[in-house]
PDB file of N, CA and C in Angstrom:
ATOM      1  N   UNK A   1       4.538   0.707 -14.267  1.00  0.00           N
ATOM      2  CA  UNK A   1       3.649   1.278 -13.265  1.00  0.00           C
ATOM      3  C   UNK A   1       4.413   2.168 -12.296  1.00  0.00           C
ATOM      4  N   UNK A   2       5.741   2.161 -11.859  1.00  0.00           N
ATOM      5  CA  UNK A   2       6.813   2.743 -11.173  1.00  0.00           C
ATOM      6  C   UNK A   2       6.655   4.130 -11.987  1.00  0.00           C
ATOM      7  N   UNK A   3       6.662   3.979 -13.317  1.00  0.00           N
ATOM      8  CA  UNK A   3       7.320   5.464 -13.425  1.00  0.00           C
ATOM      9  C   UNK A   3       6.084   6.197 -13.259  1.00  0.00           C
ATOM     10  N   UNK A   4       4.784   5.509 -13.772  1.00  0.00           N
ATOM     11  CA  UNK A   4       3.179   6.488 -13.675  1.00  0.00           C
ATOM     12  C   UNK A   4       3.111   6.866 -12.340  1.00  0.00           C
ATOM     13  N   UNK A   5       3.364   6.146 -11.087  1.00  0.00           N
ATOM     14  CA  UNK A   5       3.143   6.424 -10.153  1.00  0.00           C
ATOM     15  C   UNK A   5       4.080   7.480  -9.453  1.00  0.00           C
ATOM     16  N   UNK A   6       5.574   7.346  -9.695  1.00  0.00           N
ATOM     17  CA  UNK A   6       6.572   8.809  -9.735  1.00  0.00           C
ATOM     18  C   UNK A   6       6.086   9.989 -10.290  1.00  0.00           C
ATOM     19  N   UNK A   7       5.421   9.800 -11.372  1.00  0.00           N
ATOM     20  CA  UNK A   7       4.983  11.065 -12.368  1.00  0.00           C
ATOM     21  C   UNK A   7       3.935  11.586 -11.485  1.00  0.00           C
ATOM     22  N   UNK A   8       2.814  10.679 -11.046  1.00  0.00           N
ATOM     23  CA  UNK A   8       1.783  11.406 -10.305  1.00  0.00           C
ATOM     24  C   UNK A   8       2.351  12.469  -9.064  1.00  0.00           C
ATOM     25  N   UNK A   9       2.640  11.646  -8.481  1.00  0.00           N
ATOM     26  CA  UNK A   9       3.607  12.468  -7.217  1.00  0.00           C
ATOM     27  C   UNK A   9       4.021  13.590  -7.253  1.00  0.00           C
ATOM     28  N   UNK A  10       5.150  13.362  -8.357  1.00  0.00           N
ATOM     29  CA  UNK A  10       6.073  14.866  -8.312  1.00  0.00           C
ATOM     30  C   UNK A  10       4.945  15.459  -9.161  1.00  0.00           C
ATOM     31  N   UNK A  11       4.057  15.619  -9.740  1.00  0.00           N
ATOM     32  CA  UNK A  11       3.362  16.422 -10.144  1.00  0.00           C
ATOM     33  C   UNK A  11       2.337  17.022  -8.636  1.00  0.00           C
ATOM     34  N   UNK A  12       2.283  16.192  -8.259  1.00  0.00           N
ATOM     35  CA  UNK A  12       1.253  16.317  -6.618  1.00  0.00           C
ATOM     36  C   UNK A  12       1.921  17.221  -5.495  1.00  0.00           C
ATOM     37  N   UNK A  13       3.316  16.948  -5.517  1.00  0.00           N
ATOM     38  CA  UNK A  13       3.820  17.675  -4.404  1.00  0.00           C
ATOM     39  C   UNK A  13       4.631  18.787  -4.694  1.00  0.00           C
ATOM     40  N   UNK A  14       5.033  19.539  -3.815  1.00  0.00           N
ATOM     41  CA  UNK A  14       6.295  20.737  -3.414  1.00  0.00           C
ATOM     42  C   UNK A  14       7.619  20.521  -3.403  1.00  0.00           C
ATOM     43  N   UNK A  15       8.050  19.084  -3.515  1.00  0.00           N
ATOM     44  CA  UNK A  15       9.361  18.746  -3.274  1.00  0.00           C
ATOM     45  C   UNK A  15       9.636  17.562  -4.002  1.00  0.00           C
ATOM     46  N   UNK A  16       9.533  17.557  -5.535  1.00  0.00           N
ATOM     47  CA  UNK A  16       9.498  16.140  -6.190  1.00  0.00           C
ATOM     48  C   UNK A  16      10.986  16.068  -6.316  1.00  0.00           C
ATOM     49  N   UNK A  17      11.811  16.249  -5.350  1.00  0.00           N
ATOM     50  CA  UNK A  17      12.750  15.695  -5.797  1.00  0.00           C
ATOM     51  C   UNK A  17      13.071  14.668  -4.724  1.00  0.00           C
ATOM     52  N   UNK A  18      12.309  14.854  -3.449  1.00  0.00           N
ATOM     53  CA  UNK A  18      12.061  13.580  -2.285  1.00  0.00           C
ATOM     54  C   UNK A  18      11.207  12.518  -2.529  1.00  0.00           C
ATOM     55  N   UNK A  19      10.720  12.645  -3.838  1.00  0.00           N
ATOM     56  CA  UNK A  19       9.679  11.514  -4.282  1.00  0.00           C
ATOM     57  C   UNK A  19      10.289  10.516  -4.536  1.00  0.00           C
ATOM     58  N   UNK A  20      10.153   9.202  -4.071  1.00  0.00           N
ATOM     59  CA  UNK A  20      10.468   7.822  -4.237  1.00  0.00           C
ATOM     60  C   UNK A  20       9.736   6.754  -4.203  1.00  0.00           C
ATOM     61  N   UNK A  21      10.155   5.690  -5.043  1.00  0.00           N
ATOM     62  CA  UNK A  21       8.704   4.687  -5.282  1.00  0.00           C
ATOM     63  C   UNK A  21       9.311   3.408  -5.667  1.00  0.00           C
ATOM     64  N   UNK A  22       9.350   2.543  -4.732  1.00  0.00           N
ATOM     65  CA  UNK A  22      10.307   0.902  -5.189  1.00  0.00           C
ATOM     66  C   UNK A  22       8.971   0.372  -5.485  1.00  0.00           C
ATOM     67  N   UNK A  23       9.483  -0.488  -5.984  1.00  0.00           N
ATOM     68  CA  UNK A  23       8.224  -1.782  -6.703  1.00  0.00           C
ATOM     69  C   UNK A  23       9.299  -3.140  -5.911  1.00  0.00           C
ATOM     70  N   UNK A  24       8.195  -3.602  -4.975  1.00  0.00           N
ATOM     71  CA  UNK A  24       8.401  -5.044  -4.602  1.00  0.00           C
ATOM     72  C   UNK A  24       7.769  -5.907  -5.517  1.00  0.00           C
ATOM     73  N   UNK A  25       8.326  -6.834  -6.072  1.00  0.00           N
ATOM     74  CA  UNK A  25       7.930  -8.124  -6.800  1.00  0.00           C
ATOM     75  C   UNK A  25       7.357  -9.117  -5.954  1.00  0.00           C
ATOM     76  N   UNK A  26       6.253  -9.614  -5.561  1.00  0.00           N
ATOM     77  CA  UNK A  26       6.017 -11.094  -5.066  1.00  0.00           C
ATOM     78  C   UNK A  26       5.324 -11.981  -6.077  1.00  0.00           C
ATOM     79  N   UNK A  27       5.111 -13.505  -5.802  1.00  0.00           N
ATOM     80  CA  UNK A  27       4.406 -14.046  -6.420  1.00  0.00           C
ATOM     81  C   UNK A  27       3.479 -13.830  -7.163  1.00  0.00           C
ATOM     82  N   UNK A  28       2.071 -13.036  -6.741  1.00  0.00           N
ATOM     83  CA  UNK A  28       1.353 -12.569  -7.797  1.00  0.00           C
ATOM     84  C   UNK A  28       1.153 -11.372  -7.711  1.00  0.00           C
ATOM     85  N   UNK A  29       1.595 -10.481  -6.282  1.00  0.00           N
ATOM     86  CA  UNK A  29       1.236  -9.238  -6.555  1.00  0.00           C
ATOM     87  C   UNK A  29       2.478  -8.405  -6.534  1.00  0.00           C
ATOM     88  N   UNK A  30       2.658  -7.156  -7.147  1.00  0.00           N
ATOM     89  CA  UNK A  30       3.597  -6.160  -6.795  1.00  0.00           C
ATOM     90  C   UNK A  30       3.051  -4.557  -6.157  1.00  0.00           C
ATOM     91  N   UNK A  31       4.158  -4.520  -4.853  1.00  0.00           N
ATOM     92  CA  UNK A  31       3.672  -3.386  -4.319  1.00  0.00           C
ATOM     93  C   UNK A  31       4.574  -2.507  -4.570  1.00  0.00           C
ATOM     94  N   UNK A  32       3.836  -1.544  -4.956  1.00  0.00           N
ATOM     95  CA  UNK A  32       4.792   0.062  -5.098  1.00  0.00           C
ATOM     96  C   UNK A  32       4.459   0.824  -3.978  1.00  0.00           C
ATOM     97  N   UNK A  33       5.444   1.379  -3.298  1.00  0.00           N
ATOM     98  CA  UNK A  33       6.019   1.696  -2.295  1.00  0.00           C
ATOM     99  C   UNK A  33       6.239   3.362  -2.759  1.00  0.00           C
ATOM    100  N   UNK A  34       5.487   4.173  -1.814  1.00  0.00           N
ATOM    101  CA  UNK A  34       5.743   5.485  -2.315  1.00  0.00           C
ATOM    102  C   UNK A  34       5.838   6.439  -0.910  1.00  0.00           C
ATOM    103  N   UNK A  35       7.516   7.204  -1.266  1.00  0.00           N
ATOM    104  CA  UNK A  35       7.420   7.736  -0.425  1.00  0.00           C
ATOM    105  C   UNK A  35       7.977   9.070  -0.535  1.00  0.00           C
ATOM    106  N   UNK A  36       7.059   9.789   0.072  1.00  0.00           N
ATOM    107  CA  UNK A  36       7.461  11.710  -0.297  1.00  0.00           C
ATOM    108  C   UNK A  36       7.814  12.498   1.397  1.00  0.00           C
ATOM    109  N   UNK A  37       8.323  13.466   1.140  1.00  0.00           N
ATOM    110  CA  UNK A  37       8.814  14.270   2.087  1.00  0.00           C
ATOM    111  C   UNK A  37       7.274  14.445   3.242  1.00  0.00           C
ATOM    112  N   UNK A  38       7.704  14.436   4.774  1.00  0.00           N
ATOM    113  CA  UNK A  38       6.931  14.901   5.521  1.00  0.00           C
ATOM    114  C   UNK A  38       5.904  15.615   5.342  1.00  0.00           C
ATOM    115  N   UNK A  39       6.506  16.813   4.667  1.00  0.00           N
ATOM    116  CA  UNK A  39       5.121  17.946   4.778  1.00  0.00           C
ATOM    117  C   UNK A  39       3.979  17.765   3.008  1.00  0.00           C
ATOM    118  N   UNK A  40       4.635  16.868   2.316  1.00  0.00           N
ATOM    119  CA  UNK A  40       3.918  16.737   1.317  1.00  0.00           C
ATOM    120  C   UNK A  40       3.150  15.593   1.201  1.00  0.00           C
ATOM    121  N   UNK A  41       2.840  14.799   2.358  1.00  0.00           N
ATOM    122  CA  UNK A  41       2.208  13.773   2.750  1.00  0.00           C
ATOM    123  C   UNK A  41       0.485  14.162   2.326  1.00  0.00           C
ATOM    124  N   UNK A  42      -0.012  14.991   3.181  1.00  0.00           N
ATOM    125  CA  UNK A  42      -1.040  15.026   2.875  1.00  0.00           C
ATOM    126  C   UNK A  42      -1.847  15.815   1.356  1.00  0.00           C
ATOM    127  N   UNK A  43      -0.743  16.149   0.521  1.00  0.00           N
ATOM    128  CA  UNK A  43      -1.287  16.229  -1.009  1.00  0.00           C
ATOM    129  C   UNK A  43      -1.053  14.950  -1.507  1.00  0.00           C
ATOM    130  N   UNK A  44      -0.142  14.051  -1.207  1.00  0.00           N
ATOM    131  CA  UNK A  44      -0.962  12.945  -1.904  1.00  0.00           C
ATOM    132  C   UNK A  44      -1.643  11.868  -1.442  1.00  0.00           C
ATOM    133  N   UNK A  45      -2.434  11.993  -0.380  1.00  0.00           N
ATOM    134  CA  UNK A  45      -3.249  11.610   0.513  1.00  0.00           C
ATOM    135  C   UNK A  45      -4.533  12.048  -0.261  1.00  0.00           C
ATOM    136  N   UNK A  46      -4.827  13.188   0.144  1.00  0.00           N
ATOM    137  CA  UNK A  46      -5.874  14.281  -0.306  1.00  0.00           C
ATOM    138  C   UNK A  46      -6.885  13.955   0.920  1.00  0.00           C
ATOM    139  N   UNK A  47      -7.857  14.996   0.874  1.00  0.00           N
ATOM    140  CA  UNK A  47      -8.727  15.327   1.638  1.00  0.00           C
ATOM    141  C   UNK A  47      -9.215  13.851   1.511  1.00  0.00           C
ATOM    142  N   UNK A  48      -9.645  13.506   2.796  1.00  0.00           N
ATOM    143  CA  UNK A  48     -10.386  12.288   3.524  1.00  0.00           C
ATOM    144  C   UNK A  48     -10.348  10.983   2.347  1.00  0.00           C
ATOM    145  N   UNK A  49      -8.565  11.272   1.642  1.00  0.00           N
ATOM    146  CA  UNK A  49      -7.755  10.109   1.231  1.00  0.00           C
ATOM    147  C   UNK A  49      -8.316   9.844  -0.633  1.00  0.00           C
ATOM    148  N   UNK A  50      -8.978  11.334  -1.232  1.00  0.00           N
ATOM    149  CA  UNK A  50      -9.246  10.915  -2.389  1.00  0.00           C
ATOM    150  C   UNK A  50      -7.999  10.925  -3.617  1.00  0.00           C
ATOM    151  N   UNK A  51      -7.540  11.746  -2.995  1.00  0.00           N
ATOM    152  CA  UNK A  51      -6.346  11.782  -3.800  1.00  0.00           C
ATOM    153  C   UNK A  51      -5.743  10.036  -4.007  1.00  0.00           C
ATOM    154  N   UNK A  52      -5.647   9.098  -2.800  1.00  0.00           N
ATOM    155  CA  UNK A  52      -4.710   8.218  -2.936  1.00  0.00           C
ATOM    156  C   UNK A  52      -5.475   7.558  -3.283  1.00  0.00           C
ATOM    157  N   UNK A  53      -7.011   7.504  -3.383  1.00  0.00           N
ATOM    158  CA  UNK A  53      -8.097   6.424  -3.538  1.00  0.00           C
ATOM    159  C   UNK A  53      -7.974   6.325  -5.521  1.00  0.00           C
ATOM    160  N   UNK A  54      -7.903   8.040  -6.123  1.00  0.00           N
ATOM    161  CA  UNK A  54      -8.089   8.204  -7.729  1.00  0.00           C
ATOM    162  C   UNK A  54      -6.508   7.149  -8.198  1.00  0.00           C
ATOM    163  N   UNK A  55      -5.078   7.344  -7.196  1.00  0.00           N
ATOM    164  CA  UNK A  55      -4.255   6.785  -8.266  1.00  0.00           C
ATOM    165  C   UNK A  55      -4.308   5.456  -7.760  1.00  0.00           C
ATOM    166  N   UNK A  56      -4.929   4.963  -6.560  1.00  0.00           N
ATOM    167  CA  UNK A  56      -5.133   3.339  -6.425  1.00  0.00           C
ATOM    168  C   UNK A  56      -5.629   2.974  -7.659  1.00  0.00           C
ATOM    169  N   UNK A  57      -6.893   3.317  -8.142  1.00  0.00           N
ATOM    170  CA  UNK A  57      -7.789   3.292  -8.802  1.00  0.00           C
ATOM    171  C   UNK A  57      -6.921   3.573 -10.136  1.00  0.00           C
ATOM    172  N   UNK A  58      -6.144   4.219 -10.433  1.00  0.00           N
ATOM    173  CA  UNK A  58      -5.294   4.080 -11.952  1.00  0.00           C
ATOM    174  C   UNK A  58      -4.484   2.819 -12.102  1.00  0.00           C
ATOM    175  N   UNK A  59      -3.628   2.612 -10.510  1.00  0.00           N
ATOM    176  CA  UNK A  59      -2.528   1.173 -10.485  1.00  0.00           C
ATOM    177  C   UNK A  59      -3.429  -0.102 -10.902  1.00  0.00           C
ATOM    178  N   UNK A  60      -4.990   0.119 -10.381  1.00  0.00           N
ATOM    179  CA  UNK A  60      -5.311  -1.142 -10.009  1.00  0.00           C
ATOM    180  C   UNK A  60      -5.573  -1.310 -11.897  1.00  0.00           C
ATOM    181  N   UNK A  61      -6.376  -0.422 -12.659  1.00  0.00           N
ATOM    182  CA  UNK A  61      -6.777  -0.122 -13.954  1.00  0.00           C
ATOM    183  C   UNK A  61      -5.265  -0.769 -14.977  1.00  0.00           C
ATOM    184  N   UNK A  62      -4.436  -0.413 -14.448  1.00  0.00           N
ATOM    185  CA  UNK A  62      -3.105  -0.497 -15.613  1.00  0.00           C
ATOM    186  C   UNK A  62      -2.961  -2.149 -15.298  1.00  0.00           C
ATOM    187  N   UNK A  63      -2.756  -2.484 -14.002  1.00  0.00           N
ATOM    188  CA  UNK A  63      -2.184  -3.546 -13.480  1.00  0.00           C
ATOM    189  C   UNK A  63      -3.140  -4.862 -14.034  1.00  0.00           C
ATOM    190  N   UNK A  64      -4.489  -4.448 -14.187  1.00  0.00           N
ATOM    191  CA  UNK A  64      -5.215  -5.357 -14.909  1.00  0.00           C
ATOM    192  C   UNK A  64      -5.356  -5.461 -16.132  1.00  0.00           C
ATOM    193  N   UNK A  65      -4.781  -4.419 -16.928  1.00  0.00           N
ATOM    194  CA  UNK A  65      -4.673  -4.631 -18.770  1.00  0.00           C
ATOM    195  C   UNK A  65      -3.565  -5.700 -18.484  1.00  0.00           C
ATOM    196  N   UNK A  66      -2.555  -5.348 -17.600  1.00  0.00           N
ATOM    197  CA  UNK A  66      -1.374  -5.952 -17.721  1.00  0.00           C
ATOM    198  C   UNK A  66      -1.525  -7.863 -17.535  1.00  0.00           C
ATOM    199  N   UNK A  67      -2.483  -7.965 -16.655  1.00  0.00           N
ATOM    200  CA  UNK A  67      -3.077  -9.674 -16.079  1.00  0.00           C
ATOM    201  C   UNK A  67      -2.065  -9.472 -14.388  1.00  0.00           C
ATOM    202  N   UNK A  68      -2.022  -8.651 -13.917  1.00  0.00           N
ATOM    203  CA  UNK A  68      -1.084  -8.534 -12.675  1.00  0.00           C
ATOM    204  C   UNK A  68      -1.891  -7.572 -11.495  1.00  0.00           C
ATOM    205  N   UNK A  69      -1.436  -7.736 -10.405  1.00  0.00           N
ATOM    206  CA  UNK A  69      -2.053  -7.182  -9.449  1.00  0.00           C
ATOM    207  C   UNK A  69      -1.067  -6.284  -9.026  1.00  0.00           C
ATOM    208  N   UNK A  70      -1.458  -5.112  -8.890  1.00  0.00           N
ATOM    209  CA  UNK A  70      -0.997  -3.930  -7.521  1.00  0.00           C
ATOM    210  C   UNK A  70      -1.394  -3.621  -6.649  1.00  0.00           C
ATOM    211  N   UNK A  71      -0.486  -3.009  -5.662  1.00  0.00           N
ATOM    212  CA  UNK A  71      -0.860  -2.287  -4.652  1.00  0.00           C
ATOM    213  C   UNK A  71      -0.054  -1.040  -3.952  1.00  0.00           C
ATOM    214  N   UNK A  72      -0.771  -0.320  -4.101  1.00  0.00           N
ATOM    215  CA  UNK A  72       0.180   1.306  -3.740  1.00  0.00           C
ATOM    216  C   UNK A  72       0.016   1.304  -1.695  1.00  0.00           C
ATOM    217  N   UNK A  73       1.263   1.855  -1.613  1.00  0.00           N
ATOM    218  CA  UNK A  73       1.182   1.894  -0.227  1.00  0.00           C
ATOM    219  C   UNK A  73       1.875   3.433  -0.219  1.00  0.00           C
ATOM    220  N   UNK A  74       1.782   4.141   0.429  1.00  0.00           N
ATOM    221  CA  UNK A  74       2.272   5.194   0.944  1.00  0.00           C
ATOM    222  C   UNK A  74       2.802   5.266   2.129  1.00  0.00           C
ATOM    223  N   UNK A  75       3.689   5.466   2.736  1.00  0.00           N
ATOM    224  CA  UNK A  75       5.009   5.456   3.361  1.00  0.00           C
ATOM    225  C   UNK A  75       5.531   6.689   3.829  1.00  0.00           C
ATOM    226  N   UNK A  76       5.638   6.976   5.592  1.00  0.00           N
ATOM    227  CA  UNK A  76       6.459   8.000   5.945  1.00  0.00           C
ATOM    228  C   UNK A  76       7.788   8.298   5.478  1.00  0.00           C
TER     229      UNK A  76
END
């Protein structure tokens, strides 16, 4: 799920080479942690947050073939 969610990004922004994305492990859920340069914040946001709502909506899709939970956070 780390690398789908890198791929989205640098495809999303101006500066994929500031794109970064840890995966925390907990008990049942894992959060991926994504974080891009200042000014490319709001492309992967998107207008009134659809952008981040479509790849929630892919993590949450993969993470459940898988039997596991995600959660994408986006990060200054």
């Amino acid at each position: 799920m780390k690398e789908l969610v890198e791929m989205i990004a640098k495809a999303l922004v101006d500066n994929p080479e500031q794109v970064t994305v840890t995966e925390v492990e907990g008990e049942q859920t894992t959060v991926l942690e994504l974080r891009v340069a200042p000014s490319d914040l709001g492309k992967v946001i998107g207008r009134k947050g659809q952008t981040a709502k479509a790849i929630r909506t892919l993590i949450a899709a993969v993470s459940a073939k898988k039997g596991k939970r995600a959660l994408l956070e986006i990060l200054e």
